[in-house]
PDB file of N, CA and C in Angstrom:
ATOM      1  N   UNK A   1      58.748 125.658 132.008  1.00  0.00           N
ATOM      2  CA  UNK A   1      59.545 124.435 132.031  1.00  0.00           C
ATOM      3  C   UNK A   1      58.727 123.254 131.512  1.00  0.00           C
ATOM      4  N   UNK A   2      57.425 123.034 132.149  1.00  0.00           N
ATOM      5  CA  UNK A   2      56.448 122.116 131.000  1.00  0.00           C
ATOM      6  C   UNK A   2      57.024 121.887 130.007  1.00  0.00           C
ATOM      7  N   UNK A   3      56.609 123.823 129.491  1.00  0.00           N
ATOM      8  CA  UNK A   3      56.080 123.628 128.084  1.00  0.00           C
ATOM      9  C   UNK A   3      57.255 122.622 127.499  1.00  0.00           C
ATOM     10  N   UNK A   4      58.920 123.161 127.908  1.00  0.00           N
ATOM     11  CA  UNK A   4      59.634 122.719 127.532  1.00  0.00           C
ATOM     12  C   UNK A   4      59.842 121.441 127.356  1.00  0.00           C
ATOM     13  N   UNK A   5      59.122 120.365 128.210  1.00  0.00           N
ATOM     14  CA  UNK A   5      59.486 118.909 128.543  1.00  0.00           C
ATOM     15  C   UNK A   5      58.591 118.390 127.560  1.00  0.00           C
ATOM     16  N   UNK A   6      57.628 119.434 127.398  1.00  0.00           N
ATOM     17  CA  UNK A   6      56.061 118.546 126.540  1.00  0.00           C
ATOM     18  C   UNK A   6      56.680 118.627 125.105  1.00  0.00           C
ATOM     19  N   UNK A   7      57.550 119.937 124.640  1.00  0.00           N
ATOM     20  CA  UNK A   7      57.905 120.086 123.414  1.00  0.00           C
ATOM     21  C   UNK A   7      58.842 118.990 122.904  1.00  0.00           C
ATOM     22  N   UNK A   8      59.761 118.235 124.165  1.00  0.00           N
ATOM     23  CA  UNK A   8      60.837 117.424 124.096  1.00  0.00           C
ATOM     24  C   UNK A   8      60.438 115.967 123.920  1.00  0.00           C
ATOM     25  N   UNK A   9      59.528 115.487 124.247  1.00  0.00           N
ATOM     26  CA  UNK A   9      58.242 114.810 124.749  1.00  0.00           C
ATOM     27  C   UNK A   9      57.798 114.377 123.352  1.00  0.00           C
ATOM     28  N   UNK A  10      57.141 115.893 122.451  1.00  0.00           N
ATOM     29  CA  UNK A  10      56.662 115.532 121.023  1.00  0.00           C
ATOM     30  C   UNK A  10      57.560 115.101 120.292  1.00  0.00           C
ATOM     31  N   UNK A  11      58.904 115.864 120.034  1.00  0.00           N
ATOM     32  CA  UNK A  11      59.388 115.677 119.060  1.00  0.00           C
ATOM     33  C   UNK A  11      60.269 113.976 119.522  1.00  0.00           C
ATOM     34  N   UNK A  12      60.174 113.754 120.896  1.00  0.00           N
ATOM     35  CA  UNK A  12      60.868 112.230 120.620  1.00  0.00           C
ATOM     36  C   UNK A  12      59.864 110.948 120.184  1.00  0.00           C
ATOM     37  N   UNK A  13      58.464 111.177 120.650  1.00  0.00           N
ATOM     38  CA  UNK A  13      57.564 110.785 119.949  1.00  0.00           C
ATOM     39  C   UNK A  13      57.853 110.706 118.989  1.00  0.00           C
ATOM     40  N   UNK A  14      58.085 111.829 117.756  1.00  0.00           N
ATOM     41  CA  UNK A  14      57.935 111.876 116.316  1.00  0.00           C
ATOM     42  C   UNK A  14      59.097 110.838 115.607  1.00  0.00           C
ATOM     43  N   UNK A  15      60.478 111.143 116.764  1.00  0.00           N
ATOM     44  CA  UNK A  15      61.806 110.493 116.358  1.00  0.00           C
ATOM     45  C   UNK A  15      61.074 108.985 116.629  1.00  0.00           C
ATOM     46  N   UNK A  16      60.740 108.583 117.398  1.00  0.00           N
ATOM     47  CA  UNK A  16      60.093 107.055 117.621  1.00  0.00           C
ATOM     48  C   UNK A  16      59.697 106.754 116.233  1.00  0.00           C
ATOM     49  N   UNK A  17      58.855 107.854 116.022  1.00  0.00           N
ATOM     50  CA  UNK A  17      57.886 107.395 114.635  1.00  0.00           C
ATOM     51  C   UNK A  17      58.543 107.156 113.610  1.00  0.00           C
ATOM     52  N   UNK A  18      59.474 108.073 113.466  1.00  0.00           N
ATOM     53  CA  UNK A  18      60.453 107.849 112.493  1.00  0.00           C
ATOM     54  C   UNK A  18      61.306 106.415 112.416  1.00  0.00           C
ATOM     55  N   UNK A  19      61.756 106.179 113.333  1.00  0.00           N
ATOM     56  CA  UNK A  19      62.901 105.400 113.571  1.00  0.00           C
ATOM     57  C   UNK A  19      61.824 103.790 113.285  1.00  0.00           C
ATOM     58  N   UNK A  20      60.401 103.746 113.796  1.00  0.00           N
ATOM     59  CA  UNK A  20      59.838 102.567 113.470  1.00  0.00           C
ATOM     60  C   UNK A  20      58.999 102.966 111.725  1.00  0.00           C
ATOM     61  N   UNK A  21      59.828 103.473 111.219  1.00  0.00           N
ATOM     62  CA  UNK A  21      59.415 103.483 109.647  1.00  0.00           C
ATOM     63  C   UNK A  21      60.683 103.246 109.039  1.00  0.00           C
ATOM     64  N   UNK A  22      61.812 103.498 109.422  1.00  0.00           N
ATOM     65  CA  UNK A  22      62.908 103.383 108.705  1.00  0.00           C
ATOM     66  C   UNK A  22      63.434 101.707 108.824  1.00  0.00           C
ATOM     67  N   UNK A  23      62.835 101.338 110.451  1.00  0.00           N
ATOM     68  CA  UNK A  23      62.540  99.843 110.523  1.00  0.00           C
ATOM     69  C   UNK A  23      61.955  98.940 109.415  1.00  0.00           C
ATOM     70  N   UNK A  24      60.868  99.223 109.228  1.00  0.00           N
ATOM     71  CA  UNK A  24      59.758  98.749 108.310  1.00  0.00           C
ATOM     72  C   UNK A  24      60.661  98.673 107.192  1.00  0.00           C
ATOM     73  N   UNK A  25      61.013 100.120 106.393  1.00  0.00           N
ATOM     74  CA  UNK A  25      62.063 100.001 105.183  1.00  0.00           C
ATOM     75  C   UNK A  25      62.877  98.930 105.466  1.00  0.00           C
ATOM     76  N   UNK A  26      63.910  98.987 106.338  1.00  0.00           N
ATOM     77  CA  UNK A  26      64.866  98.235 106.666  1.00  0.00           C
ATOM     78  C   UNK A  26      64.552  96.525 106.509  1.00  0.00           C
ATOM     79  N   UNK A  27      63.504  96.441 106.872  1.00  0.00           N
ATOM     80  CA  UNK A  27      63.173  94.911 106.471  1.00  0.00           C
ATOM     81  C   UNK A  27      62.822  94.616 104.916  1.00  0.00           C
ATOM     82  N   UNK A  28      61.950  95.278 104.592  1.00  0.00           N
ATOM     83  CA  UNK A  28      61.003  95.250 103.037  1.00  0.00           C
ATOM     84  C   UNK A  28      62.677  95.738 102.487  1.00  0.00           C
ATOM     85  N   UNK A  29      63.908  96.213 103.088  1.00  0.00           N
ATOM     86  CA  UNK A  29      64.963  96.064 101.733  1.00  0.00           C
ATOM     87  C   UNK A  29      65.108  94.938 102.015  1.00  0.00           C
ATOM     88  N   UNK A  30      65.498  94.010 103.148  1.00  0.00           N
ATOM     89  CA  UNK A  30      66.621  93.089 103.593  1.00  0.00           C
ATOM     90  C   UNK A  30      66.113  91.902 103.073  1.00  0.00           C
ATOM     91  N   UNK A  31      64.320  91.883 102.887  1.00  0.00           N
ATOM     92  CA  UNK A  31      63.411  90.660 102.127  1.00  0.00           C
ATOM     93  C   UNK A  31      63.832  91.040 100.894  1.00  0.00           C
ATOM     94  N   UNK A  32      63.950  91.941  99.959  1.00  0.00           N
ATOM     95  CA  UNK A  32      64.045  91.729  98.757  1.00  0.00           C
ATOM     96  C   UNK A  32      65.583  91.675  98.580  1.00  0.00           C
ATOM     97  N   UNK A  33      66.684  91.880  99.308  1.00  0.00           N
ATOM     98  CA  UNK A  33      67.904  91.390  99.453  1.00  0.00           C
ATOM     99  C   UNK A  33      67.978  89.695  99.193  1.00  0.00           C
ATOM    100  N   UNK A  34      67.260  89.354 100.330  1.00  0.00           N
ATOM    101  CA  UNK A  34      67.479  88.011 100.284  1.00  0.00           C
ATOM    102  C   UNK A  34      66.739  87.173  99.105  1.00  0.00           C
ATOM    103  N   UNK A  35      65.506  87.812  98.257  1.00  0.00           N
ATOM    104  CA  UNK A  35      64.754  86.947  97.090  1.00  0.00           C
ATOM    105  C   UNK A  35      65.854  87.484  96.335  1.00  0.00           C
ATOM    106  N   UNK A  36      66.218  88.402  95.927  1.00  0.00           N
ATOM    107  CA  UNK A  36      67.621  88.013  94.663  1.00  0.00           C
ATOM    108  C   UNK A  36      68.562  87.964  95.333  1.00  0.00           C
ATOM    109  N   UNK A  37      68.998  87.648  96.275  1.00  0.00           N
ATOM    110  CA  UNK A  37      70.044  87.044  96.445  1.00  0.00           C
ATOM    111  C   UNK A  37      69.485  85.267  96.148  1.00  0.00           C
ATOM    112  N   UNK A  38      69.039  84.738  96.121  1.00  0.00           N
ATOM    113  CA  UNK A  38      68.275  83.329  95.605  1.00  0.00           C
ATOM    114  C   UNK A  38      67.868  83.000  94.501  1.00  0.00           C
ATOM    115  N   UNK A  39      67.334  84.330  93.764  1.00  0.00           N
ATOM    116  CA  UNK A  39      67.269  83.999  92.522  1.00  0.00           C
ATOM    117  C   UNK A  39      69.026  84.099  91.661  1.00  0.00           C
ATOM    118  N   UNK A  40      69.714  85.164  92.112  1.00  0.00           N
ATOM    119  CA  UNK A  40      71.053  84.823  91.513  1.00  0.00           C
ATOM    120  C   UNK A  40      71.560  83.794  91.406  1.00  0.00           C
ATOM    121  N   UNK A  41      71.591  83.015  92.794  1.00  0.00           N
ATOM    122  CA  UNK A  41      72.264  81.318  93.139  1.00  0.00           C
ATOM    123  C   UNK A  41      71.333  80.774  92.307  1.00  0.00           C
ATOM    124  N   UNK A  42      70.535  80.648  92.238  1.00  0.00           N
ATOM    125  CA  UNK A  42      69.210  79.804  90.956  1.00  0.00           C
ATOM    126  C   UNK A  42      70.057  80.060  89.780  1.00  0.00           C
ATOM    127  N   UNK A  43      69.756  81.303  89.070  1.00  0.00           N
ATOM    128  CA  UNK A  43      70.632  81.261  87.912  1.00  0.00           C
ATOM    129  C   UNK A  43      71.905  81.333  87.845  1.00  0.00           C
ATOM    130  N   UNK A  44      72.910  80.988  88.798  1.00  0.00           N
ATOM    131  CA  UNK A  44      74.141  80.687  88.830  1.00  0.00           C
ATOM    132  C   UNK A  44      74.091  79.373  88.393  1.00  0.00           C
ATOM    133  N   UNK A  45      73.475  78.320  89.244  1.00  0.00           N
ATOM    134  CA  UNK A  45      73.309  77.228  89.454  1.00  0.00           C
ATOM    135  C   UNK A  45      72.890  76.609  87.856  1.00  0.00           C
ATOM    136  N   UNK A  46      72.032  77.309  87.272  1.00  0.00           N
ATOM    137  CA  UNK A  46      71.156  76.733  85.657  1.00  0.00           C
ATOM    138  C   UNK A  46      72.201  77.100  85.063  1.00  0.00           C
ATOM    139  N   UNK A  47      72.925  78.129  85.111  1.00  0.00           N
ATOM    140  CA  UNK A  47      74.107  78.512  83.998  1.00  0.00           C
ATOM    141  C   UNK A  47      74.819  77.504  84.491  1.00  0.00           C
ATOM    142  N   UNK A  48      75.292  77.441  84.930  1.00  0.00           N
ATOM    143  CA  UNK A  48      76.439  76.244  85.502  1.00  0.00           C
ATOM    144  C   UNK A  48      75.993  74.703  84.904  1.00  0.00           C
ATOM    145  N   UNK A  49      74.801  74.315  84.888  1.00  0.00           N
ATOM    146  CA  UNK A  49      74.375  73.077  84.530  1.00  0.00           C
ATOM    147  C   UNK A  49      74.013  73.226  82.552  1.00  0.00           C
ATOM    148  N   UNK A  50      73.594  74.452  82.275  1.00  0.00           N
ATOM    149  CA  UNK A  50      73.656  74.299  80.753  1.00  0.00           C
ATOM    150  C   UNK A  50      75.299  74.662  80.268  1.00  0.00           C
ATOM    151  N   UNK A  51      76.185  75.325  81.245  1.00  0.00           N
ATOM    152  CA  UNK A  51      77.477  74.794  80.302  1.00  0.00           C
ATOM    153  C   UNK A  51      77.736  73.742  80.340  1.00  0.00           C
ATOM    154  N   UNK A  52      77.597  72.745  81.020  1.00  0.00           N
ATOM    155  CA  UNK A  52      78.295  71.661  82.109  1.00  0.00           C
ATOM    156  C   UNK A  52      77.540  71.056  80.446  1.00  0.00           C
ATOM    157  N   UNK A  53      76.205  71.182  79.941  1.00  0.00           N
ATOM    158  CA  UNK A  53      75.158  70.345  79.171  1.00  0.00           C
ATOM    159  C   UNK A  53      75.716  70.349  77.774  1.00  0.00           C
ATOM    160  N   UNK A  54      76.529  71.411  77.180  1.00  0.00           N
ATOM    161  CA  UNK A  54      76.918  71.928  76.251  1.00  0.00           C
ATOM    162  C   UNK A  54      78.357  71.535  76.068  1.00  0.00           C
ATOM    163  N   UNK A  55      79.570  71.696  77.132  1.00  0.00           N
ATOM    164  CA  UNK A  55      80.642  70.826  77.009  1.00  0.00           C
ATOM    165  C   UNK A  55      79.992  69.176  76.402  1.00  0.00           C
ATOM    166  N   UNK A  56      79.248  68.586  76.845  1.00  0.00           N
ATOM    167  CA  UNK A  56      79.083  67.617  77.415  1.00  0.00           C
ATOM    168  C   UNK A  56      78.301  67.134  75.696  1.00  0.00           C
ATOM    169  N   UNK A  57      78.003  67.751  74.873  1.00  0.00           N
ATOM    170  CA  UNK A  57      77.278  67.545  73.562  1.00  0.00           C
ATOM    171  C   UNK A  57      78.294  67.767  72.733  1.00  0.00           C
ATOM    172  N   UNK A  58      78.323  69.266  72.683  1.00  0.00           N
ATOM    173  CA  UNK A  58      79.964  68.712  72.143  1.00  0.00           C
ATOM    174  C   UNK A  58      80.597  68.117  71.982  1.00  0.00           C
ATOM    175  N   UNK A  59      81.182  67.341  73.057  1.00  0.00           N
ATOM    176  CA  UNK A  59      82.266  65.804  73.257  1.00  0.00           C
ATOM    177  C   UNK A  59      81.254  65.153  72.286  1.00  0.00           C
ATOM    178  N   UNK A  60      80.451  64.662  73.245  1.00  0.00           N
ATOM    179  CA  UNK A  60      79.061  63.508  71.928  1.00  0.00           C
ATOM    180  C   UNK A  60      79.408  64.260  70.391  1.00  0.00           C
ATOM    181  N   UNK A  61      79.095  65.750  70.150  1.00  0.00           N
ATOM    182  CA  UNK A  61      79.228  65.841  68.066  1.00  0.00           C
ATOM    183  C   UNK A  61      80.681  65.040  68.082  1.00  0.00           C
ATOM    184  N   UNK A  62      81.790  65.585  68.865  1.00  0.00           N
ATOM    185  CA  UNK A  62      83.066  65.462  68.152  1.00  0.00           C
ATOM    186  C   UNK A  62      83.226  63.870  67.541  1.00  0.00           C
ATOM    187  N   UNK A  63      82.800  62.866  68.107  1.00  0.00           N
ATOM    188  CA  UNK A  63      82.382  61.873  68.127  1.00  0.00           C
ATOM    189  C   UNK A  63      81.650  61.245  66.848  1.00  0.00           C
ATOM    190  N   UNK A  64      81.180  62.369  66.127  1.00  0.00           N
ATOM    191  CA  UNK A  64      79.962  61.737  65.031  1.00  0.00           C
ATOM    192  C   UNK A  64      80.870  62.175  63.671  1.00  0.00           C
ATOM    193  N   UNK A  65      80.941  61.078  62.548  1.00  0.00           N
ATOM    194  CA  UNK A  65      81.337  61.544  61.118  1.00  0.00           C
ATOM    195  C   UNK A  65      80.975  62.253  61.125  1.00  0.00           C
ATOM    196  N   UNK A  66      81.612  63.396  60.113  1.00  0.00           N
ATOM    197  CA  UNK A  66      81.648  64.503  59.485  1.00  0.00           C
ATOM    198  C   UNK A  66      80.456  63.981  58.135  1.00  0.00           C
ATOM    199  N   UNK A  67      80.112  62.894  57.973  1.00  0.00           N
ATOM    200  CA  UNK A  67      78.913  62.729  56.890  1.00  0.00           C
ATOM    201  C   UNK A  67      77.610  63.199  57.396  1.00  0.00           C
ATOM    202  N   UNK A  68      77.479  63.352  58.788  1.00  0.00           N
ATOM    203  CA  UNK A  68      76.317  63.009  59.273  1.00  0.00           C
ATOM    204  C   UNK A  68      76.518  64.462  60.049  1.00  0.00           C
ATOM    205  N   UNK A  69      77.318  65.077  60.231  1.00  0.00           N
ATOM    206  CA  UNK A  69      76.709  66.585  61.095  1.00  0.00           C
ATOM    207  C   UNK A  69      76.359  67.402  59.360  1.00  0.00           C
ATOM    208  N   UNK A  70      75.680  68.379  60.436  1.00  0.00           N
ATOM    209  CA  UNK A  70      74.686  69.442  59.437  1.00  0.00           C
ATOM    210  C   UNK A  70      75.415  70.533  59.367  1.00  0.00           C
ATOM    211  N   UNK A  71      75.918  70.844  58.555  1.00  0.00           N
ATOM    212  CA  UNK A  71      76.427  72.687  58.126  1.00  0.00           C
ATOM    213  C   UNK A  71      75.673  74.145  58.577  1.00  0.00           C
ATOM    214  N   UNK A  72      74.034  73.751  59.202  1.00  0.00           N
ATOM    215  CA  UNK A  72      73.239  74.422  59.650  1.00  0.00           C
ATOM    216  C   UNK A  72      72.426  74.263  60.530  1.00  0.00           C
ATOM    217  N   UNK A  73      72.562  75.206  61.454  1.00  0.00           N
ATOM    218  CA  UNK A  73      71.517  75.083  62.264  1.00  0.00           C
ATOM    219  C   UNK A  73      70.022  75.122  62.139  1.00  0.00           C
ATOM    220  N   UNK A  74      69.245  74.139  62.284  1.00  0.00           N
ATOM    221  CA  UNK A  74      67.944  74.361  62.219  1.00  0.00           C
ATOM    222  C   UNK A  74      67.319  75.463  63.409  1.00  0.00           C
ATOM    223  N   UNK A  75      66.118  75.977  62.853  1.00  0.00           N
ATOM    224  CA  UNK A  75      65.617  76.837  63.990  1.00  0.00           C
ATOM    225  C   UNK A  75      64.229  76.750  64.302  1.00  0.00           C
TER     226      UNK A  75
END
């Protein structure tokens, strides 16, 4: 009967061990969850402000004679 309790004994030990590694994972995902989840809103946020920048130049060309815009883009 021991033996039996000692065998029951190890292997919940081992389940412990287990269960505080799948912990560990569980965080090291939920941190890199949350850095891109932040970097997405970051580049949500920059896309959002260079269309916002680009409507916004536009209006300004529509604005300028046709003598004075360029047929090409410089690069």
């Amino acid at each position: 009967m021991k033996k039996v309790i000692n065998t029951l004994l190890d292997k919940l030990a081992e389940q412990a061990g287990e269960v505080a590694t799948c912990k560990v994972a569980l965080a090291t995902a939920a941190e890199e969850s949350a850095q891109y989840y932040k970097w997405w809103q970051d580049e949500v946020a920059i896309t959002k402000e260079l269309k916002a920048t680009v409507i916004r130049v536009e209006g300004e060309l529509a604005g300028v004679p046709a003598q004075y815009k360029s047929n090409e883009v410089s690069g």
